[in-house]
C-alpha atoms as a PDB file:
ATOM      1  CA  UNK A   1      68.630  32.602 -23.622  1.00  0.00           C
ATOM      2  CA  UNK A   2      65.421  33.523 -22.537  1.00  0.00           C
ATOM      3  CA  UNK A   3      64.990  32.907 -18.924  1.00  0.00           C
ATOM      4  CA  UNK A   4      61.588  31.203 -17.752  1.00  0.00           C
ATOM      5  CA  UNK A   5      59.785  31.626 -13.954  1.00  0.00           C
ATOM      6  CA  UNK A   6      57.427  28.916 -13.088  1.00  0.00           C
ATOM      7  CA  UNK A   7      54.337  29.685 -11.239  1.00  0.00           C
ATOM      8  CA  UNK A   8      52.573  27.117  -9.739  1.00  0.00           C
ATOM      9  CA  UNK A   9      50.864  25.904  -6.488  1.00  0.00           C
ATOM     10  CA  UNK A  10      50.646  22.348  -7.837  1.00  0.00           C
ATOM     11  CA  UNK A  11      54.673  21.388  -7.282  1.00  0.00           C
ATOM     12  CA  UNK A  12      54.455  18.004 -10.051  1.00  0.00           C
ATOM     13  CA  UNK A  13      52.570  20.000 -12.595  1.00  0.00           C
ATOM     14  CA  UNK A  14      55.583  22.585 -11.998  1.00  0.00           C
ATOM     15  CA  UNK A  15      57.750  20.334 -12.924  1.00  0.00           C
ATOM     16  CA  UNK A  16      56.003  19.221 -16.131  1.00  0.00           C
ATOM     17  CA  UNK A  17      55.926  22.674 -17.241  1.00  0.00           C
ATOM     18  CA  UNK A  18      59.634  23.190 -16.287  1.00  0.00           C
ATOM     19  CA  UNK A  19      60.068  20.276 -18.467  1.00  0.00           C
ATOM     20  CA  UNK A  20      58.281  21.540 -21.334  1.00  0.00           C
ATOM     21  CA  UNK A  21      60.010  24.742 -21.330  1.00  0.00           C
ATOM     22  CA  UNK A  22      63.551  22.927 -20.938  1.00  0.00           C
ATOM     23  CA  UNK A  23      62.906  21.384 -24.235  1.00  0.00           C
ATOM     24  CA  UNK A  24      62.312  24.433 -26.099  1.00  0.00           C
ATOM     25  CA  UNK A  25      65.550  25.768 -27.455  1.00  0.00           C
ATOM     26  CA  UNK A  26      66.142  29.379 -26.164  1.00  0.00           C
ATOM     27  CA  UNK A  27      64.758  28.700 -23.240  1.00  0.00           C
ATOM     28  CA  UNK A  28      65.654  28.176 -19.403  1.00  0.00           C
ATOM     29  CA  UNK A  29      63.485  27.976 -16.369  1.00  0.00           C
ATOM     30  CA  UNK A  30      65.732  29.610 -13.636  1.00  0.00           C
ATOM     31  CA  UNK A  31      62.602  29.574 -10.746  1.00  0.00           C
ATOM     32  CA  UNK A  32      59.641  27.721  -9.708  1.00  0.00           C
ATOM     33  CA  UNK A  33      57.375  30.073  -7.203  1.00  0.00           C
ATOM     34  CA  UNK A  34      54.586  28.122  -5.558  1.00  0.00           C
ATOM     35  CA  UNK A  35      52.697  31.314  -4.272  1.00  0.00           C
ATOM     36  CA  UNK A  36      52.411  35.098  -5.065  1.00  0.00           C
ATOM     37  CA  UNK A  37      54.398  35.738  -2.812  1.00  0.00           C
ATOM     38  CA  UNK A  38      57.197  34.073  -3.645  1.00  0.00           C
ATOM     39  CA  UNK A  39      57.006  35.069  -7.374  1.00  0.00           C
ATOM     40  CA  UNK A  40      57.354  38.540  -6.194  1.00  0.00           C
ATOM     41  CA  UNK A  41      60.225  37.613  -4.484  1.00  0.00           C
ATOM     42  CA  UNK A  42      61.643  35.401  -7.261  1.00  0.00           C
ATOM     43  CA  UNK A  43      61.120  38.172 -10.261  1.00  0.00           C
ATOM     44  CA  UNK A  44      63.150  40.785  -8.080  1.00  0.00           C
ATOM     45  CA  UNK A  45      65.929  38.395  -7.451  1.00  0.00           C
ATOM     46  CA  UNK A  46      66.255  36.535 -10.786  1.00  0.00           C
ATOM     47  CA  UNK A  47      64.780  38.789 -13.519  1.00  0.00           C
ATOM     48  CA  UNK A  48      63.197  36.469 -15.637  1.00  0.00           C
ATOM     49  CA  UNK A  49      61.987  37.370 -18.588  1.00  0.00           C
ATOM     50  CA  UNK A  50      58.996  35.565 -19.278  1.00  0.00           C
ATOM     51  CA  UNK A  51      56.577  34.084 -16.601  1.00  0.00           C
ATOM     52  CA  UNK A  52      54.513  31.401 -16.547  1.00  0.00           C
ATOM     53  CA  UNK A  53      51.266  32.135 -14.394  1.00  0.00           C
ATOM     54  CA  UNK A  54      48.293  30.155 -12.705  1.00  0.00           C
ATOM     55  CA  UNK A  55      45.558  31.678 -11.670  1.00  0.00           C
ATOM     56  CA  UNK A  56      44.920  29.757  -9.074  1.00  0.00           C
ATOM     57  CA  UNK A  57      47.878  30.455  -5.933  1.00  0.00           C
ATOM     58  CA  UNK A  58      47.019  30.055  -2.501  1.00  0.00           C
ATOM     59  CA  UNK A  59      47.527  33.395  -1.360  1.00  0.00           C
ATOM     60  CA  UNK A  60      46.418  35.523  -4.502  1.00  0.00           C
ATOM     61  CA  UNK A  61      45.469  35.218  -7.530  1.00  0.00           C
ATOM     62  CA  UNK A  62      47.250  34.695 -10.599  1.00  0.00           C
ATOM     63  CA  UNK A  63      45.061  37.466 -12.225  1.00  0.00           C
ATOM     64  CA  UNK A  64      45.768  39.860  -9.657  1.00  0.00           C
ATOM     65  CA  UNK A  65      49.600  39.549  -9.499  1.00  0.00           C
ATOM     66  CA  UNK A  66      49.909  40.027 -12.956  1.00  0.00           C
ATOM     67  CA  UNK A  67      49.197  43.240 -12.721  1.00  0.00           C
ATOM     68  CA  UNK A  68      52.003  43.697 -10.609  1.00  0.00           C
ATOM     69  CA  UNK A  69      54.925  42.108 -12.220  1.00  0.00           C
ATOM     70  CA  UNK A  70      57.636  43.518 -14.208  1.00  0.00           C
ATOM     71  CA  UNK A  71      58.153  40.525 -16.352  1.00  0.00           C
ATOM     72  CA  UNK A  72      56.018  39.209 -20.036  1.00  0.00           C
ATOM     73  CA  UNK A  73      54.075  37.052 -18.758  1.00  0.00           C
ATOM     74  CA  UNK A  74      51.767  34.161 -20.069  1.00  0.00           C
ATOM     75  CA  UNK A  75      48.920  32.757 -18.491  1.00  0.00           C
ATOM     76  CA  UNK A  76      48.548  28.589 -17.989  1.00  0.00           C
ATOM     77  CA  UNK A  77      45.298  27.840 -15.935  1.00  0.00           C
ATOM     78  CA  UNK A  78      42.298  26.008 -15.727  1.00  0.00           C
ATOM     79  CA  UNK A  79      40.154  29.015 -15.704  1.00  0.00           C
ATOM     80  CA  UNK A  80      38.481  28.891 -18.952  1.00  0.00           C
ATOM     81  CA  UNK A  81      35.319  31.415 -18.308  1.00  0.00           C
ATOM     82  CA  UNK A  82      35.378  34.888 -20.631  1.00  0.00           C
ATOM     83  CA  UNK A  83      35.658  36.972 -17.834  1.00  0.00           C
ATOM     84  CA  UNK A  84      39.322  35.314 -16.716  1.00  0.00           C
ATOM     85  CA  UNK A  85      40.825  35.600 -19.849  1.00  0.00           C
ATOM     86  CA  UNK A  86      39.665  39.153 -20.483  1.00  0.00           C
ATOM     87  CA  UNK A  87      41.096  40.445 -17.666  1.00  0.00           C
ATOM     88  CA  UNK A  88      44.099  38.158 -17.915  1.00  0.00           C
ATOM     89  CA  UNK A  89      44.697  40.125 -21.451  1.00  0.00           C
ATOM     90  CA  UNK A  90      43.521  43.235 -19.652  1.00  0.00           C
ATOM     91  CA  UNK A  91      46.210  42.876 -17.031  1.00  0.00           C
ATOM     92  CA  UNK A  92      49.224  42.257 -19.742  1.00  0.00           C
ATOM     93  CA  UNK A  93      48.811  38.846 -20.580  1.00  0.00           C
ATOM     94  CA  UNK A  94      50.724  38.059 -23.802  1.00  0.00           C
ATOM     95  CA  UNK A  95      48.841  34.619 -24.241  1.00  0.00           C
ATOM     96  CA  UNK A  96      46.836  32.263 -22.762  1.00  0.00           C
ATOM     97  CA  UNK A  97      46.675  28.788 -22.699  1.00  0.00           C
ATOM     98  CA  UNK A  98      43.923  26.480 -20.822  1.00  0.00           C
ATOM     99  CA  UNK A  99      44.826  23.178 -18.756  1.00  0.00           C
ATOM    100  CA  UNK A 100      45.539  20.811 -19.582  1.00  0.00           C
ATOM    101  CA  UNK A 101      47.890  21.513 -22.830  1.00  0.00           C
ATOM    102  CA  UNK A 102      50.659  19.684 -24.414  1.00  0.00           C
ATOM    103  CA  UNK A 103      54.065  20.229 -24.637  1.00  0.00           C
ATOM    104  CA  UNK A 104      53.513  20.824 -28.437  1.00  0.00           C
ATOM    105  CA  UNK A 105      51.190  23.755 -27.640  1.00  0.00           C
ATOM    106  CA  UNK A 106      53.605  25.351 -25.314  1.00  0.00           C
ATOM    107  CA  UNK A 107      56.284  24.994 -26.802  1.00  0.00           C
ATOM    108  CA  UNK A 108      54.387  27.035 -30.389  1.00  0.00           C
ATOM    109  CA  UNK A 109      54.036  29.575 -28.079  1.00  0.00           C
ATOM    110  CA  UNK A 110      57.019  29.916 -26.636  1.00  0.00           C
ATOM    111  CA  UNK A 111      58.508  29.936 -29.906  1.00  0.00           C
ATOM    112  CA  UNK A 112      56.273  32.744 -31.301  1.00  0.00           C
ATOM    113  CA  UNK A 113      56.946  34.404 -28.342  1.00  0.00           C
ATOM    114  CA  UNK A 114      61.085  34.341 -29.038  1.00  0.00           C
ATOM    115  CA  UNK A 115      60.222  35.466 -32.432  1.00  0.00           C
ATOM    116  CA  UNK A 116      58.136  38.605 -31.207  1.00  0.00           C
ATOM    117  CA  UNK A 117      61.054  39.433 -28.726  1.00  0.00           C
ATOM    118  CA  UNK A 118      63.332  39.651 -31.453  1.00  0.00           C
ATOM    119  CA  UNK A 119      60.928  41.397 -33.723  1.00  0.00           C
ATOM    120  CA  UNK A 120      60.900  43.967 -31.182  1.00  0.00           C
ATOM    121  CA  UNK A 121      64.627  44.175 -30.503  1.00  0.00           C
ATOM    122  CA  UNK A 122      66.522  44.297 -33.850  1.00  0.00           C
ATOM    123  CA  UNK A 123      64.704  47.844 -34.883  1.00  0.00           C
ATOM    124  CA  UNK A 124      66.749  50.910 -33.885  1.00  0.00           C
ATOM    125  CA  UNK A 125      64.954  53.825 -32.860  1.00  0.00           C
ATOM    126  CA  UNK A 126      61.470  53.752 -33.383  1.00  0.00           C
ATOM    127  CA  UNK A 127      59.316  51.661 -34.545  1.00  0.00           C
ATOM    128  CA  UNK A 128      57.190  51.443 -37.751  1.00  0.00           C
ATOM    129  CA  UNK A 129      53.034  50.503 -37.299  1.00  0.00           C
ATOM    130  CA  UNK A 130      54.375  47.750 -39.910  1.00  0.00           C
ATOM    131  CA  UNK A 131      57.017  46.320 -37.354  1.00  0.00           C
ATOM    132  CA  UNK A 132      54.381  46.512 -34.686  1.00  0.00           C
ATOM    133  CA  UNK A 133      51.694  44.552 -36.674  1.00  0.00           C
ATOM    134  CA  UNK A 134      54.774  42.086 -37.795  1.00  0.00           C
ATOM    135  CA  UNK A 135      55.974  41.326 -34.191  1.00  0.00           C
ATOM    136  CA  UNK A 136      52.055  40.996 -32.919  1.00  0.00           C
ATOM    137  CA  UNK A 137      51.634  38.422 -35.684  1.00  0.00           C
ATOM    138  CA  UNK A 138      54.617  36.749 -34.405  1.00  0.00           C
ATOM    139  CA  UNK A 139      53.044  36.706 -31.292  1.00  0.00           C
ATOM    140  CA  UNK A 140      50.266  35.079 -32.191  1.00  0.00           C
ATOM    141  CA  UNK A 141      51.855  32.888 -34.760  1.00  0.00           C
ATOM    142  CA  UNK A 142      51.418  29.482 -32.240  1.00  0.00           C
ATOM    143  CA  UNK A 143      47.984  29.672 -31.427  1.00  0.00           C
ATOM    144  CA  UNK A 144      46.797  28.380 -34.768  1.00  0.00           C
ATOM    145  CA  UNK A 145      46.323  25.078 -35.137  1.00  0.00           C
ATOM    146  CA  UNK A 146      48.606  23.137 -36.992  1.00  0.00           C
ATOM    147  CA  UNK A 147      48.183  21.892 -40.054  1.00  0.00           C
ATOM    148  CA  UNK A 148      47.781  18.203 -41.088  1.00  0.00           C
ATOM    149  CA  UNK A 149      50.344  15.351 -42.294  1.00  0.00           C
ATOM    150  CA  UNK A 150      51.136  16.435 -45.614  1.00  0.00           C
ATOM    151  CA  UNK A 151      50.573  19.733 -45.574  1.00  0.00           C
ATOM    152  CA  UNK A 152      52.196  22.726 -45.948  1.00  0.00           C
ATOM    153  CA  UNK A 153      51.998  25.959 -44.269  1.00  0.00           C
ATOM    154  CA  UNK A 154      52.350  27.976 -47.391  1.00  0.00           C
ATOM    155  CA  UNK A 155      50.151  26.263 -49.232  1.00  0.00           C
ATOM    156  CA  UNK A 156      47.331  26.525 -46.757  1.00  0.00           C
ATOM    157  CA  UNK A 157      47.671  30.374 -46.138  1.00  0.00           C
ATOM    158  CA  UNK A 158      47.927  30.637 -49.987  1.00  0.00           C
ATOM    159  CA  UNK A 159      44.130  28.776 -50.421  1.00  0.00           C
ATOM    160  CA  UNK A 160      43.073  30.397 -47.508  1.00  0.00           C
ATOM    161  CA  UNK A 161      43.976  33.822 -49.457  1.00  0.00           C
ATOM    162  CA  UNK A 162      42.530  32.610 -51.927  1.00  0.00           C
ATOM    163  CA  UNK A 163      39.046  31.859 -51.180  1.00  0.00           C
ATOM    164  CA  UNK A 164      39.105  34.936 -48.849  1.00  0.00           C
ATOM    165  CA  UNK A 165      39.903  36.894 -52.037  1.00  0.00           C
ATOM    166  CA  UNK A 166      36.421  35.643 -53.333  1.00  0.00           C
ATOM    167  CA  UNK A 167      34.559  37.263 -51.786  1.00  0.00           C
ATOM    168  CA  UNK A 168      31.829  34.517 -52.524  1.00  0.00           C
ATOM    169  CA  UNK A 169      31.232  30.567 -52.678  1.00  0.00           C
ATOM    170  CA  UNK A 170      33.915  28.954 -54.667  1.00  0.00           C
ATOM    171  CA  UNK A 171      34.712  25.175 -55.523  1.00  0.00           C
ATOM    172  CA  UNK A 172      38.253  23.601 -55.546  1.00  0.00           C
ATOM    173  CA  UNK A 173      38.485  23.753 -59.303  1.00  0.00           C
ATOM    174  CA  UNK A 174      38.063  27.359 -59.255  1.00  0.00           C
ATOM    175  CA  UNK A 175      40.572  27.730 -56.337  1.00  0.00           C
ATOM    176  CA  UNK A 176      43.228  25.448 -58.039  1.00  0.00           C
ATOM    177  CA  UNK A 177      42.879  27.171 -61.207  1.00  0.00           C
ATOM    178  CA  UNK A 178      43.685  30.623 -59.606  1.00  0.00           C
ATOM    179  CA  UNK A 179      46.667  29.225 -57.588  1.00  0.00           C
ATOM    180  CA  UNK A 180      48.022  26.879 -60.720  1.00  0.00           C
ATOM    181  CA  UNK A 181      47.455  23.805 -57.651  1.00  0.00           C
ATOM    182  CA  UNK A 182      46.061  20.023 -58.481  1.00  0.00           C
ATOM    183  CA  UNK A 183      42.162  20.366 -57.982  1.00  0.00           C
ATOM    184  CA  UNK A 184      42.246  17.291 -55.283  1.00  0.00           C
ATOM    185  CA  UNK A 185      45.220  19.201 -53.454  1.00  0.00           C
ATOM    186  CA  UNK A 186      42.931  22.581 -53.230  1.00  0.00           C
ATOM    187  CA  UNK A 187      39.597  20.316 -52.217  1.00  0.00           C
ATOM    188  CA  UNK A 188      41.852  18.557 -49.218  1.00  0.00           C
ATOM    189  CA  UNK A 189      43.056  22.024 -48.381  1.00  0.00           C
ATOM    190  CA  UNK A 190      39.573  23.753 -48.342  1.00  0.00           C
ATOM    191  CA  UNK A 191      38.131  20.454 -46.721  1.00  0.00           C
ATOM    192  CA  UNK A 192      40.586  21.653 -43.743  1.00  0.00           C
ATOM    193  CA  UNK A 193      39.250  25.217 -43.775  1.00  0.00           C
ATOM    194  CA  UNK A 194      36.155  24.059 -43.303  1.00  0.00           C
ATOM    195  CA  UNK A 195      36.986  21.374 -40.675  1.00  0.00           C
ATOM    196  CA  UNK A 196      38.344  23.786 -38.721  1.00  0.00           C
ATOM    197  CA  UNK A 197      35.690  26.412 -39.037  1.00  0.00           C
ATOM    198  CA  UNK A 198      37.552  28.615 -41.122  1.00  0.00           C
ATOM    199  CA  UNK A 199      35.221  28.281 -44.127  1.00  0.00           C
ATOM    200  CA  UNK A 200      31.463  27.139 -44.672  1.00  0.00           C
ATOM    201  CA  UNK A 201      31.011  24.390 -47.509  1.00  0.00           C
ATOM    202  CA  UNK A 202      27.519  23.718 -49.526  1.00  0.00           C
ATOM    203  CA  UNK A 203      26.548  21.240 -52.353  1.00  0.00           C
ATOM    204  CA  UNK A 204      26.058  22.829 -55.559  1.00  0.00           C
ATOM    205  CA  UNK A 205      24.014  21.130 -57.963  1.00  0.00           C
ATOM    206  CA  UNK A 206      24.864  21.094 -62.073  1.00  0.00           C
ATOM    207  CA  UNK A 207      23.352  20.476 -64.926  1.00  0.00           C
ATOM    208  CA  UNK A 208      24.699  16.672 -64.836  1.00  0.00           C
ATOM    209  CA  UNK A 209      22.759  16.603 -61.511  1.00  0.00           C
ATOM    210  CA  UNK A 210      26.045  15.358 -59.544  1.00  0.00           C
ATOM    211  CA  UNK A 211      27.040  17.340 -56.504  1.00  0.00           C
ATOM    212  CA  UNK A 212      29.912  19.892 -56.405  1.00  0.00           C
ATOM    213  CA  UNK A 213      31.039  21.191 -53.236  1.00  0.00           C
ATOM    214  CA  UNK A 214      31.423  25.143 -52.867  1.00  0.00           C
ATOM    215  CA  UNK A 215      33.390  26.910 -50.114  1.00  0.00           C
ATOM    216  CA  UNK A 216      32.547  29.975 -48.856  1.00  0.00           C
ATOM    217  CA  UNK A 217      34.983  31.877 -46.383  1.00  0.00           C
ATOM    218  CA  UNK A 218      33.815  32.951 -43.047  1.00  0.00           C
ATOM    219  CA  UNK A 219      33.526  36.062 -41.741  1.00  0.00           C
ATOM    220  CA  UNK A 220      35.966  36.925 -38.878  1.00  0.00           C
ATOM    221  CA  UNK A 221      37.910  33.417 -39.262  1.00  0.00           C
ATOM    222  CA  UNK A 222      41.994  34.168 -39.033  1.00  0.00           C
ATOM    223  CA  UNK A 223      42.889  31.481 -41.566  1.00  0.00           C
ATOM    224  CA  UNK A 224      46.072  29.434 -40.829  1.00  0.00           C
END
């Protein structure tokens, strides 16, 4: 079980969270601090594992007692400016996710956080670069947005792949032809890529005159 500290001025949205986390299997909260101060005093006397951090407390920042605890911690504010997060990930931030959230997005990264802690604790010894890139990706698994009703995971990372592996524009009959996929099942995926930002889409005219589309991966996008 991994065991969950709450910290947050606001005592209802507390108990939201608490009830988020309670529905994530693995998971306990065993504390609720309301101020720095009384995190401090909570993470000595219960241990938690994980914490769940504002950034706004009353007495001192979220930001600024993160670098003092001895627990993973994730950050859940309302402070969505670049400097924030930076120095939330700076200070040993694991994630970050901006108010409001749902319990859906929590609870992926919770999840992908369980996953990285047992990543990192079945491997004897020391560990490979291969096992650290594995458990990071596990990490980081949650934060991608999920895919839609009647989709699969698999397939998406495999068209993804695939029009990454391009290197250049490419339509849906080229991408279903490489996978061995129904042309209308690669367009709806690649229609998501590009809803999403992932990929860039233009019209390419034929000699018929009618419109093909043409997708064109984008530099620096994760893919799902």
């Amino acid at each position: 079980m991994i065991r969950v500290l709450v910290v947050e001025d606001d005592f209802r949205v507390a108990q939201v969270h608490t009830v988020f986390v309670e529905r994530v299997p693995g998971f306990a909260v065993v504390g609720a601090a309301r101020t720095a101060a009384e995190a401090r005093e909570l993470v000595d006397s219960l241990n938690p594992d994980l914490v769940l951090l504002d950034n706004y407390l009353p007495d001192q920042s979220g930001l600024t007692l993160l670098t003092e605890l001895r627990a993973d911690a994730i950050m859940l504010t309302a402070a969505s400016d670049p400097a924030s997060v930076r120095a939330a990930f700076a200070a040993g931030a694991l994630n970050y996710l901006i108010k409001p959230f749902t319990a859906e997005q929590l609870a992926d990264r919770l999840t992908s956080y369980a996953r990285y802690r047992i990543q990192l604790s079945t491997t004897d010894g020391r560990l490979t670069q291969e096992e650290i890139d594995r458990a990071l990706r596990q990490l980081h698994d949650g934060d991608r947005q999920r895919t839609q009703k009647g989709q699969t995971r698999v397939t998406a990372r495999l068209v993804a792949d695939a029009l990454r592996d391009a290197g250049q524009p490419a339509t849906a009959a080229g991408i279903a032809a490489t996978l061995g996929i129904a042309r209308a099942t690669a367009q709806r995926y690649l229609a998501v890529l590009a809803e999403q930002g992932e990929a860039t889409m233009t019209l390419r005219y034929g000699a018929t005159g009618r419109p093909e589309h043409q997708y064109e991966w984008k530099t620096g996008a994760s893919g799902p």
